[in-house]
PDB file of N, CA and C in Angstrom:
ATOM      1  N   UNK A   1     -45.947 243.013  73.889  1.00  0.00           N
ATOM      2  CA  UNK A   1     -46.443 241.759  73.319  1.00  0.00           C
ATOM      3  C   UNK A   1     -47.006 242.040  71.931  1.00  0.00           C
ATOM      4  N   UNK A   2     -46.471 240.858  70.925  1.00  0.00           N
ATOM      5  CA  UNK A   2     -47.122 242.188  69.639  1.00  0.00           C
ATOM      6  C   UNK A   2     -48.064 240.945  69.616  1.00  0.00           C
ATOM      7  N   UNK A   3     -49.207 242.001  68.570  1.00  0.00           N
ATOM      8  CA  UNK A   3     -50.520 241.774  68.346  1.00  0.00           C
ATOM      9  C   UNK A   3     -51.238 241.819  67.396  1.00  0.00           C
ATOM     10  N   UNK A   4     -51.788 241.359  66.911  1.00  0.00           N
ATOM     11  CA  UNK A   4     -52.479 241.459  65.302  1.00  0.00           C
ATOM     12  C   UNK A   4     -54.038 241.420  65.608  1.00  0.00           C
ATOM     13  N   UNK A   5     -54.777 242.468  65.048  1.00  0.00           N
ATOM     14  CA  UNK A   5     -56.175 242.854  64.894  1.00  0.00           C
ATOM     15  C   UNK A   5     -56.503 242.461  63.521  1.00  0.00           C
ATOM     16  N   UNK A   6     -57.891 241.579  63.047  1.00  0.00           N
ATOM     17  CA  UNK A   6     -58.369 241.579  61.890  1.00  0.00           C
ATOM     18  C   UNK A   6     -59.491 242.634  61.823  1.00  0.00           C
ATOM     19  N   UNK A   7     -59.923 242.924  60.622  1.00  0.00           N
ATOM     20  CA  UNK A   7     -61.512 243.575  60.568  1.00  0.00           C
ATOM     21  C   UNK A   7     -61.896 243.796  59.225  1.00  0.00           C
ATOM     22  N   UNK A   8     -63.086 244.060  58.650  1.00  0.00           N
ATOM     23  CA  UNK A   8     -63.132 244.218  57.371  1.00  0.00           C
ATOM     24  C   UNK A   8     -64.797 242.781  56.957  1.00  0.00           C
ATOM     25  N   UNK A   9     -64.544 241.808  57.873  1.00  0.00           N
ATOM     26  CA  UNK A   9     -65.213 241.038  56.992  1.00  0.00           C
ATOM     27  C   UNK A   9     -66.479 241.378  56.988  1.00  0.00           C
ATOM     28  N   UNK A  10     -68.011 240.131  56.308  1.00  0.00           N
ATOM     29  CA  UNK A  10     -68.431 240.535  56.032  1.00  0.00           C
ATOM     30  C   UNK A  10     -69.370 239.402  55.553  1.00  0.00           C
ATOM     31  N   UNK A  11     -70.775 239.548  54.854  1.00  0.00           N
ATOM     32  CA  UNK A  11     -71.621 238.848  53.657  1.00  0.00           C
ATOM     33  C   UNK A  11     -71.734 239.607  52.560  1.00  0.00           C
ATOM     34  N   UNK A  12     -71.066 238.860  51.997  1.00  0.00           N
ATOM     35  CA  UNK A  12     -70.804 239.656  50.869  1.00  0.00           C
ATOM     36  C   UNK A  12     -71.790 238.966  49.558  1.00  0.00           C
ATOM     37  N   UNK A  13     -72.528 239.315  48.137  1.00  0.00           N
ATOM     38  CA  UNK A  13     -72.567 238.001  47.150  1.00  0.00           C
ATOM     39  C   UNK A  13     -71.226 238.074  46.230  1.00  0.00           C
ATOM     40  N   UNK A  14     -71.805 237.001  45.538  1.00  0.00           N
ATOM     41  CA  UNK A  14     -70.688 236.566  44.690  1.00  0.00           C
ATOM     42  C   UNK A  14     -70.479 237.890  43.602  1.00  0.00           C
ATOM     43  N   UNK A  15     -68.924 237.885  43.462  1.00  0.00           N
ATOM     44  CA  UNK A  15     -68.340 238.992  42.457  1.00  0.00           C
ATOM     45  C   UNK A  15     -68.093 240.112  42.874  1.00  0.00           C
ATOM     46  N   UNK A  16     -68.910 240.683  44.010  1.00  0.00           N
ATOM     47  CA  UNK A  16     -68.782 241.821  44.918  1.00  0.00           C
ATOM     48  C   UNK A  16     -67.454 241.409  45.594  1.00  0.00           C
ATOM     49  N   UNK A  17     -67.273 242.765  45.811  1.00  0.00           N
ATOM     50  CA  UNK A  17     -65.581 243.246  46.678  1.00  0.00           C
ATOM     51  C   UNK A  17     -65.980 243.437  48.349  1.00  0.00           C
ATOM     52  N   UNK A  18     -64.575 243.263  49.003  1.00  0.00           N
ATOM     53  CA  UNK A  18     -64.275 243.681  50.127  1.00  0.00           C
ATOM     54  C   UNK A  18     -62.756 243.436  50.545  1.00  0.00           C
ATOM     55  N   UNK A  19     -62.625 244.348  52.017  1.00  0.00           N
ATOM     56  CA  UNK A  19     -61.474 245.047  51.880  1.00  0.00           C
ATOM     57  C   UNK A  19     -61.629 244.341  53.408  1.00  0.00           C
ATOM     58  N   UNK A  20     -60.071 243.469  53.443  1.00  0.00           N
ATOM     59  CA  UNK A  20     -60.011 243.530  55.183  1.00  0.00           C
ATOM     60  C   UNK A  20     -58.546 244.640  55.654  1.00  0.00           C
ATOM     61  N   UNK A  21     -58.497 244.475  56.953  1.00  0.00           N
ATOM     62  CA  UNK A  21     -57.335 245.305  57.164  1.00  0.00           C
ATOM     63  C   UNK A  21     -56.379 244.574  58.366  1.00  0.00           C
ATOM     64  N   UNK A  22     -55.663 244.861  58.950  1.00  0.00           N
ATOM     65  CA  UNK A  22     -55.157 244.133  60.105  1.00  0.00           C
ATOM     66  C   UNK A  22     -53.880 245.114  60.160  1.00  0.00           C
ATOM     67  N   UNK A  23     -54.644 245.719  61.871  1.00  0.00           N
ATOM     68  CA  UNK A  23     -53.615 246.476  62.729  1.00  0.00           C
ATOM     69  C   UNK A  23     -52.699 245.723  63.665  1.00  0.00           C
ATOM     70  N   UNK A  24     -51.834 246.218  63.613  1.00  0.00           N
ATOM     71  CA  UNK A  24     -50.157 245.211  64.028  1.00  0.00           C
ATOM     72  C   UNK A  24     -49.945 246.025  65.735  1.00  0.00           C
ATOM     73  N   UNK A  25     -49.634 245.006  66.437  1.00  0.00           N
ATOM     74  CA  UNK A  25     -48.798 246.679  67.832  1.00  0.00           C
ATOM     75  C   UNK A  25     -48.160 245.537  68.180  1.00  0.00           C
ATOM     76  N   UNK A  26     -47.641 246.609  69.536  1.00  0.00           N
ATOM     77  CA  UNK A  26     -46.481 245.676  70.162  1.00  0.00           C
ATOM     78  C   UNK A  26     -45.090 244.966  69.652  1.00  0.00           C
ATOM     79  N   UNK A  27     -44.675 245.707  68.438  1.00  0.00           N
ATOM     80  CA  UNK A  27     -43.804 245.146  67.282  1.00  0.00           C
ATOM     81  C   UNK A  27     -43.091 245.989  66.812  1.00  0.00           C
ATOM     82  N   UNK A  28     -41.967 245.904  65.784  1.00  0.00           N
ATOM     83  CA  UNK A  28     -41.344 246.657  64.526  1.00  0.00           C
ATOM     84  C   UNK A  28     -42.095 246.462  63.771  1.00  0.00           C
ATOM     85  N   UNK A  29     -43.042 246.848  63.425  1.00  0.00           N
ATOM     86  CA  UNK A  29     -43.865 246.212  62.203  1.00  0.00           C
ATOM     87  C   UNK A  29     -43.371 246.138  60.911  1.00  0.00           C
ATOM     88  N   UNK A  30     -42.816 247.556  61.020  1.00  0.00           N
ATOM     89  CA  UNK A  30     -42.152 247.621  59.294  1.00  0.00           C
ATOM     90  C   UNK A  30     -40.849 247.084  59.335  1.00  0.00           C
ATOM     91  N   UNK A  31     -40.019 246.151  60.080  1.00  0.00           N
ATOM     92  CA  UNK A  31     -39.025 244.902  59.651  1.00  0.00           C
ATOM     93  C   UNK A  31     -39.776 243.417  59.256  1.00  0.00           C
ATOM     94  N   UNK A  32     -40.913 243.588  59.255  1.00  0.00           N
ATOM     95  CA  UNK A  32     -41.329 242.148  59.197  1.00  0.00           C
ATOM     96  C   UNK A  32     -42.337 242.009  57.872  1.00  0.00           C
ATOM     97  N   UNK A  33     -42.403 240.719  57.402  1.00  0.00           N
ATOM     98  CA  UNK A  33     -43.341 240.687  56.570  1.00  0.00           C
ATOM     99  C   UNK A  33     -44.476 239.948  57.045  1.00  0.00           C
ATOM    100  N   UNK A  34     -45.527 239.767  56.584  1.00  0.00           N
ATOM    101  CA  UNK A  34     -46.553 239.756  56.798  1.00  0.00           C
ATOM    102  C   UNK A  34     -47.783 238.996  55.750  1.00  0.00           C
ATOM    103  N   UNK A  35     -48.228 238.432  56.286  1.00  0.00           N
ATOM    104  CA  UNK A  35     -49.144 237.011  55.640  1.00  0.00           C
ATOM    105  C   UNK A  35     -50.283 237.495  55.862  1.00  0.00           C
ATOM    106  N   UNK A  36     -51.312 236.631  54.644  1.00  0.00           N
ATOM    107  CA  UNK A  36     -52.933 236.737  54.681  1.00  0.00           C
ATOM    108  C   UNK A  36     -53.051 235.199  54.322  1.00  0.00           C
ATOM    109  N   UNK A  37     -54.167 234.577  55.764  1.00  0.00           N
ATOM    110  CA  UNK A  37     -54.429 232.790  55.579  1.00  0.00           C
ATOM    111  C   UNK A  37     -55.621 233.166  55.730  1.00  0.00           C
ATOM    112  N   UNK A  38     -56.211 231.741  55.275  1.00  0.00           N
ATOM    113  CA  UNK A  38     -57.839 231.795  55.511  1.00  0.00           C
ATOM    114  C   UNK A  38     -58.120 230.138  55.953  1.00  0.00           C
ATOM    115  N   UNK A  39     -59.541 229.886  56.131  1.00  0.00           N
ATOM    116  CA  UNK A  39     -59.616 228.541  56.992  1.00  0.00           C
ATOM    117  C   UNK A  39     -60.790 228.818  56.740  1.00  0.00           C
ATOM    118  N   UNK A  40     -61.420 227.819  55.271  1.00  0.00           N
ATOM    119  CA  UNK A  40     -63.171 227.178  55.309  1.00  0.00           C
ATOM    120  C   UNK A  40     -63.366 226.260  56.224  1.00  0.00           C
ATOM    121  N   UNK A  41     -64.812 226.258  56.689  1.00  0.00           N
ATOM    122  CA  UNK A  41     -65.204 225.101  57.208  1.00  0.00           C
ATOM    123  C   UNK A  41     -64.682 224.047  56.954  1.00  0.00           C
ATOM    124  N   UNK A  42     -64.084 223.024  57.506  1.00  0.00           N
ATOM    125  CA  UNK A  42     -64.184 221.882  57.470  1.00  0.00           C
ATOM    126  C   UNK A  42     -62.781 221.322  56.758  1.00  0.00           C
ATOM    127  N   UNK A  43     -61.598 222.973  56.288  1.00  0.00           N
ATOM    128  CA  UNK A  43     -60.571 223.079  55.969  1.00  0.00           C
ATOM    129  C   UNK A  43     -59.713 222.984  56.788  1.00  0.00           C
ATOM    130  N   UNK A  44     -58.133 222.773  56.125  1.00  0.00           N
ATOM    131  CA  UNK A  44     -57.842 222.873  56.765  1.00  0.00           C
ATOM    132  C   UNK A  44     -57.289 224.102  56.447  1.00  0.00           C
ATOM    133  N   UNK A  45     -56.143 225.216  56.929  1.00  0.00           N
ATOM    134  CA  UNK A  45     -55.871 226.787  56.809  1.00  0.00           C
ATOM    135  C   UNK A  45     -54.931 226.647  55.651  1.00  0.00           C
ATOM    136  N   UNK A  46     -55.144 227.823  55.003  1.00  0.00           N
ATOM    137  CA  UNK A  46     -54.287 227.801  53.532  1.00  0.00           C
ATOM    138  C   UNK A  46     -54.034 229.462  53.647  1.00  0.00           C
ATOM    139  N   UNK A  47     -52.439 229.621  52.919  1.00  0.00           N
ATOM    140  CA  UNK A  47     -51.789 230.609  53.086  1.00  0.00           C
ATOM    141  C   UNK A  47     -52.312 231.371  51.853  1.00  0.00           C
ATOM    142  N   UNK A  48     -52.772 232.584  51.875  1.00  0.00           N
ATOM    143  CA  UNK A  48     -53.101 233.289  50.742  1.00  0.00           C
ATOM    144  C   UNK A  48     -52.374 234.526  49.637  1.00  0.00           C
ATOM    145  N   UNK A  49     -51.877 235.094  50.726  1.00  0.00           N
ATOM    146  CA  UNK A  49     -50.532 236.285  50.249  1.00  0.00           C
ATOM    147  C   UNK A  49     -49.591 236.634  51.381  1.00  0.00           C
ATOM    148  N   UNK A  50     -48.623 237.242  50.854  1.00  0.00           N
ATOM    149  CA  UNK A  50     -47.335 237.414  51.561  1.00  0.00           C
ATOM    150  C   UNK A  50     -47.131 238.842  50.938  1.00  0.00           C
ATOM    151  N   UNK A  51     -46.581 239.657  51.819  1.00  0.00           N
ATOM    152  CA  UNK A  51     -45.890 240.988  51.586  1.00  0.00           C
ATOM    153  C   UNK A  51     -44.878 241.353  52.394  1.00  0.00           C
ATOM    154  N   UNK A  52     -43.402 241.959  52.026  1.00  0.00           N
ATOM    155  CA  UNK A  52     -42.174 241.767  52.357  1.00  0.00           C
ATOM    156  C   UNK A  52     -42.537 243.216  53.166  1.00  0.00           C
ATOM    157  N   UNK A  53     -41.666 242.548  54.027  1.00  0.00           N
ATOM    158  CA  UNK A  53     -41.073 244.366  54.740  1.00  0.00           C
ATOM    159  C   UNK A  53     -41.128 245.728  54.323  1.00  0.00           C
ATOM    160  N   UNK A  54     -40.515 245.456  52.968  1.00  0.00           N
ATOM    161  CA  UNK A  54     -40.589 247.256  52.050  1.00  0.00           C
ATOM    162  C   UNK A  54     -41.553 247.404  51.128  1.00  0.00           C
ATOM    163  N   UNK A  55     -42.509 245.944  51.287  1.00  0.00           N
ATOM    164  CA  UNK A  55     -43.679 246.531  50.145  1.00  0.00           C
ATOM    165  C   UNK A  55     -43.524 245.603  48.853  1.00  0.00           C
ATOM    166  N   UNK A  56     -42.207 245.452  48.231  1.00  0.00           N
ATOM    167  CA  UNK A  56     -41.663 245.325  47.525  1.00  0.00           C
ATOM    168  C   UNK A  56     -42.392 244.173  46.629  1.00  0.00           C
ATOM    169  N   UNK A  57     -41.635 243.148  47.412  1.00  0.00           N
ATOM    170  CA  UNK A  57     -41.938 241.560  47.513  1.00  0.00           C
ATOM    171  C   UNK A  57     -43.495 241.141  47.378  1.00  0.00           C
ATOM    172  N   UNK A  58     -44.298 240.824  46.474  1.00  0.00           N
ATOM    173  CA  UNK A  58     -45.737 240.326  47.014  1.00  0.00           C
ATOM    174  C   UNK A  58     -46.329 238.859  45.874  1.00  0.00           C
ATOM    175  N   UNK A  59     -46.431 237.890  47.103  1.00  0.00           N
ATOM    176  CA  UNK A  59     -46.378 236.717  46.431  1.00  0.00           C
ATOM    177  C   UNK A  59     -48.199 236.343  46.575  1.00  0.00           C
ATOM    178  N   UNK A  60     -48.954 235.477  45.723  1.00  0.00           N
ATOM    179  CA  UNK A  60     -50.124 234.930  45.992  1.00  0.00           C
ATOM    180  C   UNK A  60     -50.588 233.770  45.633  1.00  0.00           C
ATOM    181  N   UNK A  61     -51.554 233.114  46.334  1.00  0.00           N
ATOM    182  CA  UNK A  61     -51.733 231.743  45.946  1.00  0.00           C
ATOM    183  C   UNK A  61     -52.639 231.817  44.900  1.00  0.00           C
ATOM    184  N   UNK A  62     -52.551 230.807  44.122  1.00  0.00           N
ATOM    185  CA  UNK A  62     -53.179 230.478  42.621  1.00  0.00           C
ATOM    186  C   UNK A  62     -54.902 230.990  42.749  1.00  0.00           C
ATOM    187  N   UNK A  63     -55.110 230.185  44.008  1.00  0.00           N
ATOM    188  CA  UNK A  63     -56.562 230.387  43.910  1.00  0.00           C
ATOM    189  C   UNK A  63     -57.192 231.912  44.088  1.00  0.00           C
ATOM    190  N   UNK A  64     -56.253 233.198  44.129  1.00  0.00           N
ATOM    191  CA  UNK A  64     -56.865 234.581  44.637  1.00  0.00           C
ATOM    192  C   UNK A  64     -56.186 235.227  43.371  1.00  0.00           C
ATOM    193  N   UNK A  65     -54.920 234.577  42.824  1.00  0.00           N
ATOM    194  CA  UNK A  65     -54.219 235.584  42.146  1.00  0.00           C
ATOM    195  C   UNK A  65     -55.151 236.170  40.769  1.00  0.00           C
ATOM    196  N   UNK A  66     -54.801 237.650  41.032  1.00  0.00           N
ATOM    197  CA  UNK A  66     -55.496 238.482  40.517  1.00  0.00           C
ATOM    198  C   UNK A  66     -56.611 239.074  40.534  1.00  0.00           C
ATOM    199  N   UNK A  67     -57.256 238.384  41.672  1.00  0.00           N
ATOM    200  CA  UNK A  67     -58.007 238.700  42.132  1.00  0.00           C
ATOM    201  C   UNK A  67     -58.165 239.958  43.515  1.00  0.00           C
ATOM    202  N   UNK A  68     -57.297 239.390  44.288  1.00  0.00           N
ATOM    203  CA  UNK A  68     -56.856 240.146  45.604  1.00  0.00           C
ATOM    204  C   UNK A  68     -55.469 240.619  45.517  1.00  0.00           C
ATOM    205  N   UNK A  69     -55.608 241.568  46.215  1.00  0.00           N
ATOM    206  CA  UNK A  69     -54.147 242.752  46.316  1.00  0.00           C
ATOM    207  C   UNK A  69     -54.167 242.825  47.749  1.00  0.00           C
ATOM    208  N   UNK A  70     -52.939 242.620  48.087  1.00  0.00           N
ATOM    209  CA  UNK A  70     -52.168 242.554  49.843  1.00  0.00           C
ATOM    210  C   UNK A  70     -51.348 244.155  49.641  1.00  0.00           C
ATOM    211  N   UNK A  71     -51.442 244.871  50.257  1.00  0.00           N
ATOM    212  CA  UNK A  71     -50.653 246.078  50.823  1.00  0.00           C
ATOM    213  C   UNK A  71     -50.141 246.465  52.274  1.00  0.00           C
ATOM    214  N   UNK A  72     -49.358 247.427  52.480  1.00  0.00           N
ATOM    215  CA  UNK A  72     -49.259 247.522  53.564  1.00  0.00           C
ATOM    216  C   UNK A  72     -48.560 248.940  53.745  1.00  0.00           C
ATOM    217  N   UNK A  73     -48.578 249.484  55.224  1.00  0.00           N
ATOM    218  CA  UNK A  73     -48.659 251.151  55.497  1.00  0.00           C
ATOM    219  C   UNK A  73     -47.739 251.036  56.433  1.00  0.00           C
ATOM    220  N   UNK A  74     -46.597 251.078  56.870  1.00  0.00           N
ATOM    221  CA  UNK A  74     -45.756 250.630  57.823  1.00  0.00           C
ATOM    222  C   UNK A  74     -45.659 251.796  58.801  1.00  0.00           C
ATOM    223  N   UNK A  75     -46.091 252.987  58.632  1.00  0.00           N
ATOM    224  CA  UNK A  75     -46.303 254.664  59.490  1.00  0.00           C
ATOM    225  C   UNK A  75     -47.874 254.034  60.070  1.00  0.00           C
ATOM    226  N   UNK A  76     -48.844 253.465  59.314  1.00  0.00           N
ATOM    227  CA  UNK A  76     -49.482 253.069  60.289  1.00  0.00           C
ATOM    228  C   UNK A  76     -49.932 252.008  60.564  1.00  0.00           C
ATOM    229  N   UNK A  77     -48.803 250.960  60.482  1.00  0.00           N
ATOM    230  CA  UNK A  77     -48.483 249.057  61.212  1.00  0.00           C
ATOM    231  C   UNK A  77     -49.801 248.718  60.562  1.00  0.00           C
ATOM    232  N   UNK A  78     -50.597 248.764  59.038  1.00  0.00           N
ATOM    233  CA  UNK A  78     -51.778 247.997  58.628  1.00  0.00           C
ATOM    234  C   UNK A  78     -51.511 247.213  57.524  1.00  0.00           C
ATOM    235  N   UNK A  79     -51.752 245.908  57.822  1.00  0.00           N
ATOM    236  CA  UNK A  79     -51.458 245.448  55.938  1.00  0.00           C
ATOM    237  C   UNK A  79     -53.268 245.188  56.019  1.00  0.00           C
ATOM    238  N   UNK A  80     -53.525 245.069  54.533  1.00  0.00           N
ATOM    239  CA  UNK A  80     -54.818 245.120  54.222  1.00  0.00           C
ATOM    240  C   UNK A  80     -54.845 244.558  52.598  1.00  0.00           C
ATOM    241  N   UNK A  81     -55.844 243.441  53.107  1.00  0.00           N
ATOM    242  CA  UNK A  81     -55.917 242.706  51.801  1.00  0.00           C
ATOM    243  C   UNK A  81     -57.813 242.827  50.784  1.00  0.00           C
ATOM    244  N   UNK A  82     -57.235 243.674  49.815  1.00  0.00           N
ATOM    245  CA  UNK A  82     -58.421 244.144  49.192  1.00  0.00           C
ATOM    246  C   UNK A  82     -58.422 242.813  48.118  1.00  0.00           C
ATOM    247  N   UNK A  83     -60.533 242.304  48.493  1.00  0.00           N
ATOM    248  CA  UNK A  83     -60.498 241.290  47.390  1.00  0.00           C
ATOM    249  C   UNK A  83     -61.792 241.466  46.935  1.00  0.00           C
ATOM    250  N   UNK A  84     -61.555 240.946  45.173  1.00  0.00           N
ATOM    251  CA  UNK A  84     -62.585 241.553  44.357  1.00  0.00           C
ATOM    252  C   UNK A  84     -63.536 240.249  43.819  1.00  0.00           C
ATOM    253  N   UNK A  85     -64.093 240.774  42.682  1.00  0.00           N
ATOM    254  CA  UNK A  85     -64.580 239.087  42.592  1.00  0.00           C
ATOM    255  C   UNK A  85     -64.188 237.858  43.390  1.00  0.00           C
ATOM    256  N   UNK A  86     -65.256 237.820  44.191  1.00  0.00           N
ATOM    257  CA  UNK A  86     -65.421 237.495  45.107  1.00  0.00           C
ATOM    258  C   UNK A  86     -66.444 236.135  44.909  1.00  0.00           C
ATOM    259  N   UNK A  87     -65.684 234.781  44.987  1.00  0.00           N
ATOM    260  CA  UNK A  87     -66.323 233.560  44.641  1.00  0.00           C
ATOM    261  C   UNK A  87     -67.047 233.005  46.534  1.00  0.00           C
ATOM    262  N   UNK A  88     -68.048 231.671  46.033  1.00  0.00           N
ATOM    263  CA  UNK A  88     -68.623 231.207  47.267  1.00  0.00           C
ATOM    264  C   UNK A  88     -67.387 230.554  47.936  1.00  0.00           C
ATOM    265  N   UNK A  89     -66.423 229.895  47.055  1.00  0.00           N
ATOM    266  CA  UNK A  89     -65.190 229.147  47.983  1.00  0.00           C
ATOM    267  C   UNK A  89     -63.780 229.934  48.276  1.00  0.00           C
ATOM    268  N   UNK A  90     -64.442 231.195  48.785  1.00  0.00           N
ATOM    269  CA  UNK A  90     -63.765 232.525  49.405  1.00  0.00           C
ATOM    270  C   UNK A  90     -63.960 232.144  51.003  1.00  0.00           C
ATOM    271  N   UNK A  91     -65.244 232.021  50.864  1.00  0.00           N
ATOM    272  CA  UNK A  91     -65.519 231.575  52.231  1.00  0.00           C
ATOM    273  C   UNK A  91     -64.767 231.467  53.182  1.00  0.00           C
ATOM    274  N   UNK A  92     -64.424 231.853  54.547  1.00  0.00           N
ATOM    275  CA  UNK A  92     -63.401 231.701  55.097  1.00  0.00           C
ATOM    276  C   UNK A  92     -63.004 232.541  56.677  1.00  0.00           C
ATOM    277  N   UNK A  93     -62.758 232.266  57.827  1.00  0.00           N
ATOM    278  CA  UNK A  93     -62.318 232.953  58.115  1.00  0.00           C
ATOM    279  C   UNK A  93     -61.092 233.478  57.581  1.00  0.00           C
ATOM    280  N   UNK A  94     -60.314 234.793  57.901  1.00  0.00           N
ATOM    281  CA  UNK A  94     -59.424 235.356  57.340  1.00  0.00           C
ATOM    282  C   UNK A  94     -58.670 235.904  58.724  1.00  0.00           C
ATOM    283  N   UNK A  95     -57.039 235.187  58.429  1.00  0.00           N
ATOM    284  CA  UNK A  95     -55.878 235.480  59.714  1.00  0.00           C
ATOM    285  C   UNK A  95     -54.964 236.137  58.853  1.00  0.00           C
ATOM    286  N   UNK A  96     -54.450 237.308  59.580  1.00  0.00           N
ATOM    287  CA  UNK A  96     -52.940 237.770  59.388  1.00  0.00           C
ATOM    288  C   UNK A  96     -52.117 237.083  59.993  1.00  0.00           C
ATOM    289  N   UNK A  97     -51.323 237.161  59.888  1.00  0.00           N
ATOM    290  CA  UNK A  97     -49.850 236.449  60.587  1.00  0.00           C
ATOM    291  C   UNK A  97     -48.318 236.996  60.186  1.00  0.00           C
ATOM    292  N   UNK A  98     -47.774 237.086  61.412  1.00  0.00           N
ATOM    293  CA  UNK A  98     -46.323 237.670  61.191  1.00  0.00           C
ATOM    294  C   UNK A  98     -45.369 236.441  61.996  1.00  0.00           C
ATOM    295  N   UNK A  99     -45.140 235.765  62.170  1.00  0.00           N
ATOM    296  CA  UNK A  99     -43.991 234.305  62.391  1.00  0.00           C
ATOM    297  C   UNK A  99     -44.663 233.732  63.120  1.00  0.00           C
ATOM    298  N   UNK A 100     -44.779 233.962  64.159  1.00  0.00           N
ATOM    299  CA  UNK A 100     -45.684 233.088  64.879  1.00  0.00           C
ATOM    300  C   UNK A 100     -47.041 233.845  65.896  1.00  0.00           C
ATOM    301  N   UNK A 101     -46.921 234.925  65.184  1.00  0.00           N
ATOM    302  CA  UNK A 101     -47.730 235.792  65.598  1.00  0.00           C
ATOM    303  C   UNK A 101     -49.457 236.175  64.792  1.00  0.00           C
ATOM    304  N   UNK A 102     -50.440 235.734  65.667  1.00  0.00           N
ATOM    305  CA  UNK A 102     -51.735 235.725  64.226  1.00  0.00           C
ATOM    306  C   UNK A 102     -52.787 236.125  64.790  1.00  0.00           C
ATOM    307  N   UNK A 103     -53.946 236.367  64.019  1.00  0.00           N
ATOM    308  CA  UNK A 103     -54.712 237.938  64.646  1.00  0.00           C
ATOM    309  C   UNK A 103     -56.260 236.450  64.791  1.00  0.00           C
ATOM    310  N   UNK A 104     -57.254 237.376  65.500  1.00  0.00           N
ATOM    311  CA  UNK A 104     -58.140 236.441  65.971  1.00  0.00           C
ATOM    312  C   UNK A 104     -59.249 235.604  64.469  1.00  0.00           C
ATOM    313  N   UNK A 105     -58.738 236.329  63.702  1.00  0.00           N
ATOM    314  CA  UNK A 105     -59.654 236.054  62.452  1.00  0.00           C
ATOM    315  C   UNK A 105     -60.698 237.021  62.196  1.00  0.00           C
ATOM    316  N   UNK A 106     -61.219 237.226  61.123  1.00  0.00           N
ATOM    317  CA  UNK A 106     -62.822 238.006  60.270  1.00  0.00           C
ATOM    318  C   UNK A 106     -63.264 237.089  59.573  1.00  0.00           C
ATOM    319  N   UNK A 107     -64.379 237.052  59.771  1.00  0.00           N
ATOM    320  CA  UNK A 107     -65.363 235.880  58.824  1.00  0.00           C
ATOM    321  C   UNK A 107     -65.578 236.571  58.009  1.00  0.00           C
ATOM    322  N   UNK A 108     -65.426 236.145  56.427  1.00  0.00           N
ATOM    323  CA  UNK A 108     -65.600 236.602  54.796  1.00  0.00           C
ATOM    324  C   UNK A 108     -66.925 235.254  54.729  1.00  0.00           C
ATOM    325  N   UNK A 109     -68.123 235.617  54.178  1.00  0.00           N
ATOM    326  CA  UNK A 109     -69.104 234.628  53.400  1.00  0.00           C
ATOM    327  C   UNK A 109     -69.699 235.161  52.848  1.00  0.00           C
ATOM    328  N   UNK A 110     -69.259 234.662  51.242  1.00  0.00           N
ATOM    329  CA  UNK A 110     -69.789 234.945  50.139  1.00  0.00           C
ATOM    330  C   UNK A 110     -70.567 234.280  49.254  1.00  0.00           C
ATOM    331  N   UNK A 111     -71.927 234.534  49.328  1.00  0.00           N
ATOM    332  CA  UNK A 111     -73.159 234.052  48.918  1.00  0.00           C
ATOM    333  C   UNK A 111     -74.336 234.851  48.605  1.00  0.00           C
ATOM    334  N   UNK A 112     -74.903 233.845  47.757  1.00  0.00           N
ATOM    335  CA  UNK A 112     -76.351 234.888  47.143  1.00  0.00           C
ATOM    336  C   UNK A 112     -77.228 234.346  47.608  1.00  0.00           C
TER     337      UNK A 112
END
């Protein structure tokens, strides 16, 4: 049964960094690509980055780009999305997802 683990989050303040990670099993991991969503209060869930199978491919939504970097280790099934300046409407839980497959969430809240 594959499976997705989040971890990493955190209280963070504003501008400060953090790093989540998300362990994959039960899967090919490295045929698949692999998503980073998040979900504020009272939001509804918004897709944040995408990373292809070989690494290659890495797409992001307006509101992170350049900010956050999506990677991934396919020897050891982790993609991990490192994010830096770090605003209050970061806020969020934070899901991986592989098709219909999505991890329980990490709460990110970033505030001073």
């Amino acid at each position: 049964q594959a499976q997705l683990a989040e971890s990493g989050g955190g209280l963070v303040r504003p501008g400060e960094s953090l790093e989540l990670s998300c362990a994959a099993s039960g899967f090919l991991f490295s045929l698949y690509p692999m998503n980073w969503h998040r979900q504020a209060p009272g939001k509804e869930r918004e897709w944040v980055a995408s990373i292809d199978s070989t690494g290659r491919i890495i797409k992001y939504s307006d509101s992170v780009k350049g900010r956050f970097t999506i990677s991934r280790h396919n020897l050891k099934k982790t993609v991990t999305l490192q994010m830096n300046s770090l605003k209050p409407e970061d806020t969020a839980v934070y899901y991986c997802n592989t098709r219909d497959t999505w991890g329980q969430g990490t709460q990110v809240t970033v505030s001073s």
